[in-house]
Protein backbone atom coordinates (compact mmCIF):
# COMPACT_ATOMS: atom_id res chain seq x y z
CA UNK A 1 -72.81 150.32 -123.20
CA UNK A 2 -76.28 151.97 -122.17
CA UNK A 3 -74.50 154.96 -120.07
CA UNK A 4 -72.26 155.46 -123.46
CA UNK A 5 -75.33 156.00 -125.33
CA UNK A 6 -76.47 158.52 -122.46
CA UNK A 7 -72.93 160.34 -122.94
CA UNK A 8 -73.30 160.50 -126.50
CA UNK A 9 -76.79 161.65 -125.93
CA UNK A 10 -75.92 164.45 -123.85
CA UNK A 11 -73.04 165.69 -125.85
CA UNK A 12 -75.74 165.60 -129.01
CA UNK A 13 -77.70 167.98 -126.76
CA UNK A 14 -74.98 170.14 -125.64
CA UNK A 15 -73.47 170.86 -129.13
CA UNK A 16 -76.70 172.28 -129.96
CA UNK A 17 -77.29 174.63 -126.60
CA UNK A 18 -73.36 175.43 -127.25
CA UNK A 19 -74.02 176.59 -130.58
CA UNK A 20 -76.45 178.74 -129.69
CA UNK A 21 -75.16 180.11 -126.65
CA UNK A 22 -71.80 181.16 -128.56
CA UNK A 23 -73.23 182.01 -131.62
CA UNK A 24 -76.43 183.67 -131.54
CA UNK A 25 -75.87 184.73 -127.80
CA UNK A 26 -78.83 183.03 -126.62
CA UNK A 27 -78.23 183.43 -122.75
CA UNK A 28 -81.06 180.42 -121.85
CA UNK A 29 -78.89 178.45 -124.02
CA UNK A 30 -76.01 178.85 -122.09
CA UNK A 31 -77.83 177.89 -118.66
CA UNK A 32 -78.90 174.75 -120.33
CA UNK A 33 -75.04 173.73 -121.84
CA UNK A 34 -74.07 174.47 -117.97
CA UNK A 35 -76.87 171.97 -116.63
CA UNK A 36 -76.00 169.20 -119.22
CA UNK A 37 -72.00 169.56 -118.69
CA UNK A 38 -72.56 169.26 -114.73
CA UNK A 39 -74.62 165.60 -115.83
CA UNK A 40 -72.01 164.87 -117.82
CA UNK A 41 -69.53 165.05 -115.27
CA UNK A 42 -71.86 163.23 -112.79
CA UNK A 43 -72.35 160.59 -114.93
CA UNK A 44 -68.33 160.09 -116.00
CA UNK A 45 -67.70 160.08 -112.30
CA UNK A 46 -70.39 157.41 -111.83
CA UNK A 47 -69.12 155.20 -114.96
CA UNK A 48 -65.27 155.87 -113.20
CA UNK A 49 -66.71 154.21 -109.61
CA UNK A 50 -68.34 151.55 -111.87
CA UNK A 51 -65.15 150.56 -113.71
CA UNK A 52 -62.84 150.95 -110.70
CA UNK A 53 -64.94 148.55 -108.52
CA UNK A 54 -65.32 145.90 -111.80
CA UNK A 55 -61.91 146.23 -111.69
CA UNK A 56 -61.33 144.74 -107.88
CA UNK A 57 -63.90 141.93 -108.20
């Protein structure tokens, strides 16, 4: 259950770097939603691996 909590975690972070990026145009903002949705991916391919290999032992 940790890596949920880091999922959760980094969807906290990009809803706030989203809302700025889209709504106030904050460009930074933007680079930093980018960043945390390529770790998000990384870490849902990682937690995929995980599940398919508890899933052959």
């Amino acid at each position: 259950m940790n890596r949920f909590n880091e999922i959760k975690a980094l969807v906290d972070d990009l809803e706030v770097d989203m809302e700025k990026f889209y709504s106030k145009g904050n460009k930074t903002a933007g680079t930093r939603a980018r960043k945390t949705l390529q770790e998000l991916k990384k870490l849902s391919q990682d937690i995929r691996v995980d599940i398919q290999n508890s899933k052959k032992h």
